[in-house]
Protein backbone atom coordinates (compact mmCIF):
# COMPACT_ATOMS: atom_id res chain seq x y z
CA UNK A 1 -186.72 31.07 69.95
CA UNK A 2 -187.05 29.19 66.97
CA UNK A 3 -190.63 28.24 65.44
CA UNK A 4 -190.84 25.09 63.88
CA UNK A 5 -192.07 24.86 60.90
CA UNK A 6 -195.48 24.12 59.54
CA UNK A 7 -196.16 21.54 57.15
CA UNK A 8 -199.52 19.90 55.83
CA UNK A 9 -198.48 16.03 55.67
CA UNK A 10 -201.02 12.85 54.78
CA UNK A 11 -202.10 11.49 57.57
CA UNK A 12 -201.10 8.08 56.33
CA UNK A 13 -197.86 9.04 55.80
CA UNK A 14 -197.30 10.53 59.55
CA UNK A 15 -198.10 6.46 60.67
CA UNK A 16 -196.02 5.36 58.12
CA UNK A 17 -193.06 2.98 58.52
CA UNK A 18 -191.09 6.17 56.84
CA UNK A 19 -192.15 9.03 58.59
CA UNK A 20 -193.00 7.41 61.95
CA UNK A 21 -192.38 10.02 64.40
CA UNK A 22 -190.15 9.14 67.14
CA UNK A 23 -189.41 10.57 70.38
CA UNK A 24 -187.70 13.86 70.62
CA UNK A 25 -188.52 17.51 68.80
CA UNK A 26 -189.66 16.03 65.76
CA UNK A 27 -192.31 13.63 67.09
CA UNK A 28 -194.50 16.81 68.29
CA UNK A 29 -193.73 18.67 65.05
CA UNK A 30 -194.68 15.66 63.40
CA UNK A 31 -198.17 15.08 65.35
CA UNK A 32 -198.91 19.09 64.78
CA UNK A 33 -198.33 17.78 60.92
CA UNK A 34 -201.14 15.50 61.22
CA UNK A 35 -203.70 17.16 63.01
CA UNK A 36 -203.38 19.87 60.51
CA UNK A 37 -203.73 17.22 57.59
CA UNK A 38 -207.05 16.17 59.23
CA UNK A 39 -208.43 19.68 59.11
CA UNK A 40 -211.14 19.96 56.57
CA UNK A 41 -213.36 22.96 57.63
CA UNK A 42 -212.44 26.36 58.82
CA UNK A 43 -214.15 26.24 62.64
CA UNK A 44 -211.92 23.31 63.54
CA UNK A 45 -209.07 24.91 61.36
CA UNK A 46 -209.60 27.87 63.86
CA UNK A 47 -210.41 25.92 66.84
CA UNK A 48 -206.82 24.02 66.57
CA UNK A 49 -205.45 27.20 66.07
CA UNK A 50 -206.67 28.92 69.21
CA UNK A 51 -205.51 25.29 71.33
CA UNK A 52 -202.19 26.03 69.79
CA UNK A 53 -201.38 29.54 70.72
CA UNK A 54 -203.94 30.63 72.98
CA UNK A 55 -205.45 33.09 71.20
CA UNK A 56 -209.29 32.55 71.38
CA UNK A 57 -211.15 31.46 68.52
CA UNK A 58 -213.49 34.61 68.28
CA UNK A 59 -210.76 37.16 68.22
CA UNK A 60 -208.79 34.71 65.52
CA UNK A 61 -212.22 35.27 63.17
CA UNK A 62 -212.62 38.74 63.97
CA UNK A 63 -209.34 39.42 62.52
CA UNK A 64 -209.86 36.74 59.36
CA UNK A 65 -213.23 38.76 58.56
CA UNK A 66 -211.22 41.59 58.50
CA UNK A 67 -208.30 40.71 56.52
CA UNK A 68 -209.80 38.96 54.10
CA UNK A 69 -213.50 38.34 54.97
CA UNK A 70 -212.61 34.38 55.20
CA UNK A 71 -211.13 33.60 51.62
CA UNK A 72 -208.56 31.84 50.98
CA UNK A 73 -208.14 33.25 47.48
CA UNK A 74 -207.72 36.37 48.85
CA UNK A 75 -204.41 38.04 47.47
CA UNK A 76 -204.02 41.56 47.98
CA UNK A 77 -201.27 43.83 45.42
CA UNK A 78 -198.81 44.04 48.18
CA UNK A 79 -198.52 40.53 47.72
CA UNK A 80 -200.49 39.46 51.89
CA UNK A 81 -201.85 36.04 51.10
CA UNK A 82 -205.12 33.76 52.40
CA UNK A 83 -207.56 34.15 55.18
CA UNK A 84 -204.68 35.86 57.48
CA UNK A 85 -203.29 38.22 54.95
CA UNK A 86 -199.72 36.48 55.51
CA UNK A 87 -196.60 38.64 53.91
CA UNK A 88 -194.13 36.64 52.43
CA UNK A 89 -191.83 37.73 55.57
CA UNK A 90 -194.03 37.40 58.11
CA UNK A 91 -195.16 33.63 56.94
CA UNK A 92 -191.50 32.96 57.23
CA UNK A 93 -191.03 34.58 60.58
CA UNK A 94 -193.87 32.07 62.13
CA UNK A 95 -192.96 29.03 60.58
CA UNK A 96 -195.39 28.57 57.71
CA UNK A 97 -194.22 26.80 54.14
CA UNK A 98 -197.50 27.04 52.71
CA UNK A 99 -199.45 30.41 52.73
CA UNK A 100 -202.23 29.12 50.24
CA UNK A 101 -202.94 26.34 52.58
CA UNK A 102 -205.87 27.70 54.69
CA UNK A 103 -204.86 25.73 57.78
CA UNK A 104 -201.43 26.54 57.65
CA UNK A 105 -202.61 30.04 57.06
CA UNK A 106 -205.05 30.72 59.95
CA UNK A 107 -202.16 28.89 62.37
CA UNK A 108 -199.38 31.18 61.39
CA UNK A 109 -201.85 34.44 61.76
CA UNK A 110 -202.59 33.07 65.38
CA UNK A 111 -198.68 32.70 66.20
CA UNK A 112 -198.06 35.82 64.88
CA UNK A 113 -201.03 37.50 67.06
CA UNK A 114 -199.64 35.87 69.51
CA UNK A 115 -196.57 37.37 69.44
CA UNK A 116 -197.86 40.62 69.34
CA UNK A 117 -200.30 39.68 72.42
CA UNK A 118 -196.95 38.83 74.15
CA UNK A 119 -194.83 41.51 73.42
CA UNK A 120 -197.60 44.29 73.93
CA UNK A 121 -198.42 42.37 77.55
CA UNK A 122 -201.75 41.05 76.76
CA UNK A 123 -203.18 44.29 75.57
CA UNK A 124 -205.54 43.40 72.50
CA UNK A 125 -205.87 46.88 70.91
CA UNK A 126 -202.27 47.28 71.17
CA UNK A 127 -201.76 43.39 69.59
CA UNK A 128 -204.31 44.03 66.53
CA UNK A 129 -202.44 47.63 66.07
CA UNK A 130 -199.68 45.99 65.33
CA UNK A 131 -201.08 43.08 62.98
CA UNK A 132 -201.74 45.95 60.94
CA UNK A 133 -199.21 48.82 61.07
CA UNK A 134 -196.33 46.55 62.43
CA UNK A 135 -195.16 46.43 66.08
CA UNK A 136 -192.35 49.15 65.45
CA UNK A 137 -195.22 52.05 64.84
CA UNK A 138 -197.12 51.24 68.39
CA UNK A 139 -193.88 51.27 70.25
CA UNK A 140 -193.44 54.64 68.50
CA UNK A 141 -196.51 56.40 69.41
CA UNK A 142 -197.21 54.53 72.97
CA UNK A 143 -200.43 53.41 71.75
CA UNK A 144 -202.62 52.79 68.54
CA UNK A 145 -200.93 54.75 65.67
CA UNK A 146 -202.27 57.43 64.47
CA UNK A 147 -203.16 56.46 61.03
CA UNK A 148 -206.76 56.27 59.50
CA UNK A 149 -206.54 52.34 58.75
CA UNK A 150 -205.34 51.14 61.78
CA UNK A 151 -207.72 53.13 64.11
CA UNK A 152 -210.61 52.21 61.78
CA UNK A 153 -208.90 48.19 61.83
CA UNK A 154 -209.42 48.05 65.52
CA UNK A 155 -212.46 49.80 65.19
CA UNK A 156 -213.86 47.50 63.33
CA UNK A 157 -212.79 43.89 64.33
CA UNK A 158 -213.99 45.75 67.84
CA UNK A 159 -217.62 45.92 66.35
CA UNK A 160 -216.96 42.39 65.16
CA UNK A 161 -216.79 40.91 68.84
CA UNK A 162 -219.67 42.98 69.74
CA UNK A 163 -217.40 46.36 71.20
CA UNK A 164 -215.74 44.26 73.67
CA UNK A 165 -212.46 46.20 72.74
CA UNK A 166 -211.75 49.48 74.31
CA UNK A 167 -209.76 51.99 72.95
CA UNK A 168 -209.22 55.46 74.44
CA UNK A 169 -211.12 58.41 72.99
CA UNK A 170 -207.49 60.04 73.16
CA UNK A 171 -205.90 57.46 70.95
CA UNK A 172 -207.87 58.35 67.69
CA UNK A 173 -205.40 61.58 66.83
CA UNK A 174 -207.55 64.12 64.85
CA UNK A 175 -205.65 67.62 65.04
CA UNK A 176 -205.69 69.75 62.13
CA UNK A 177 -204.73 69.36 58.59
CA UNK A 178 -201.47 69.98 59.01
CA UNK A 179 -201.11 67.93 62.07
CA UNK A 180 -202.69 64.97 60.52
CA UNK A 181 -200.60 65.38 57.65
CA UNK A 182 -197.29 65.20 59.55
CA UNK A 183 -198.69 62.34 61.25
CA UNK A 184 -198.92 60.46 57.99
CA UNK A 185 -195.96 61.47 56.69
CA UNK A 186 -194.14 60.31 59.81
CA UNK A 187 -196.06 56.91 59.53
CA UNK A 188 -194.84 56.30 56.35
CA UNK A 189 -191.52 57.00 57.57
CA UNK A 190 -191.38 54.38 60.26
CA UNK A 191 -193.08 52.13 57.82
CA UNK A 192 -189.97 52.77 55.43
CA UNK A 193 -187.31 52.37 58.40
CA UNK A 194 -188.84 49.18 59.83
CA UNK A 195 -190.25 46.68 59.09
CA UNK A 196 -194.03 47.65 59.17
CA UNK A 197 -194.63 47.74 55.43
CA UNK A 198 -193.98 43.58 55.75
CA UNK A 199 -196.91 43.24 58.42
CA UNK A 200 -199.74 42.30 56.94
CA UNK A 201 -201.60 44.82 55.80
CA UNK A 202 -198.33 47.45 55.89
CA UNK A 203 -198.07 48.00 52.33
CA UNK A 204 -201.99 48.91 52.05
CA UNK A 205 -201.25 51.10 55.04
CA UNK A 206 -198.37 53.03 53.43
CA UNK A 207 -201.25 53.83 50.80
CA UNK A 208 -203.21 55.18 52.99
CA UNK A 209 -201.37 57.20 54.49
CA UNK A 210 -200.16 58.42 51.63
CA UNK A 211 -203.87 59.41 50.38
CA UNK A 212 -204.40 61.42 53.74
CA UNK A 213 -201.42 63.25 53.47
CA UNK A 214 -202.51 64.27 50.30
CA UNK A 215 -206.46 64.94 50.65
CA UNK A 216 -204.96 66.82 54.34
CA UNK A 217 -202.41 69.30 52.44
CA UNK A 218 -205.30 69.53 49.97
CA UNK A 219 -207.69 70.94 52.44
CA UNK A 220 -205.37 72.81 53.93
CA UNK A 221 -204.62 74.39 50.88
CA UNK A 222 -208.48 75.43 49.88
CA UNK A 223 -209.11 76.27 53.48
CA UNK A 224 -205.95 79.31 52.89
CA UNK A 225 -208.02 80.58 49.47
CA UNK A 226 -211.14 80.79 51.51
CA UNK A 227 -209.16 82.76 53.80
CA UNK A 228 -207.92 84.85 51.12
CA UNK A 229 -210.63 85.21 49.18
CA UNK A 230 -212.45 86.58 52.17
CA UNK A 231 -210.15 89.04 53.42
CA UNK A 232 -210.20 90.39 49.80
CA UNK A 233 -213.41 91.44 50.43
């Protein structure tokens, strides 16, 4: 299916004699175009957003507190842009040309949510899972992945619409060091393979998994010395 794309456009110029839209694919592309020109504050930038997709409005700010807690500035060193945390790929993939326009911004994270809503059937935890880590890593595991971020990302936009988000006790994968440290491994792996890293979000999460592989080996390897040490005497 092919998205059409997002532009901001003048209101004015939309009515023009030039750019008067005219029956056909462009004249609701072009109409989308000017309601997003007359957007001038983030609740009806959201509220057009969640008439657009269907995603509702609270879960759309739950996930912009999140990402970026509502700035548009926001610019993280993987290069995820604006209130959505948009990847360069991702922006692409729902249509938007401008990432560092806020409404253009808050409209593609909804489409892309939306997607994910879609292809996980509905299921929210599953949809904001892969927001974060990238759809590929919750097909993997059948659930929530089991890396640090992401359980602590659904965690916490959960807490943001009051715990109305379940997720099983079963799906936050503890285990021991080792265990958790082939779990990270293996998410940085699939992150690698696919196409996680480009979600928004994946690049920080390759980080962190990285840092709990190595604080995991870590502790397994001072946990050994205290075992040796205390067989020695």
């Amino acid at each position: 299916m092919t998205v059409s794309p997002i532009r901001t456009m003048d209101l004015a110029q939309v009515t023009s004699g030039h750019t008067r839209p005219t029956a056909g694919s462009g004249f609701s592309e072009a109409l989308e175009q000017a309601a997003l020109a007359g957007l001038s504050d983030l609740e009806s930038m959201f509220a057009y957003a969640s008439r657009s997709t269907g995603v509702p409005t609270d879960l759309l700010k739950a996930v912009a507190k999140a990402e970026s807690d509502f700035n548009q500035n926001c610019v993280s060193h993987c290069g995820a842009t604006g209130i959505m945390q948009l990847m360069p790929e991702t922006a692409r993939e729902v249509g938007v040309t401008n990432v560092n326009d806020p409404a253009q911004n808050i409209l593609g994270g909804a489409r892309y949510l939306r997607k994910m809503l879609d292809r996980f059937d509905g299921d929210t935890t599953l949809a904001l899972a892969a927001y974060n880590a990238g759809p590929g890593a919750v097909q993997k595991y059948g659930g929530v992945p089991p890396y640090a971020e992401t359980q602590n990302y659904v965690r916490k936009i959960s807490g943001f619409l009051g715990g109305s988000l379940e997720m099983p006790v079963s799906a936050y994968t503890g285990g021991s060091p080792v265990e958790s440290t082939v779990s990270a491994l293996e998410g940085m792996l699939e992150l690698v393979r696919g196409q996680g890293v480009f979600a928004p979000g994946g690049a920080q999460l390759f980080a962190e998994n990285l840092r709990c592989a190595t604080q995991n080996q870590l502790l397994q390897t001072l946990s050994s010395d205290e075992e040796e040490d205390t067989m020695m005497f």
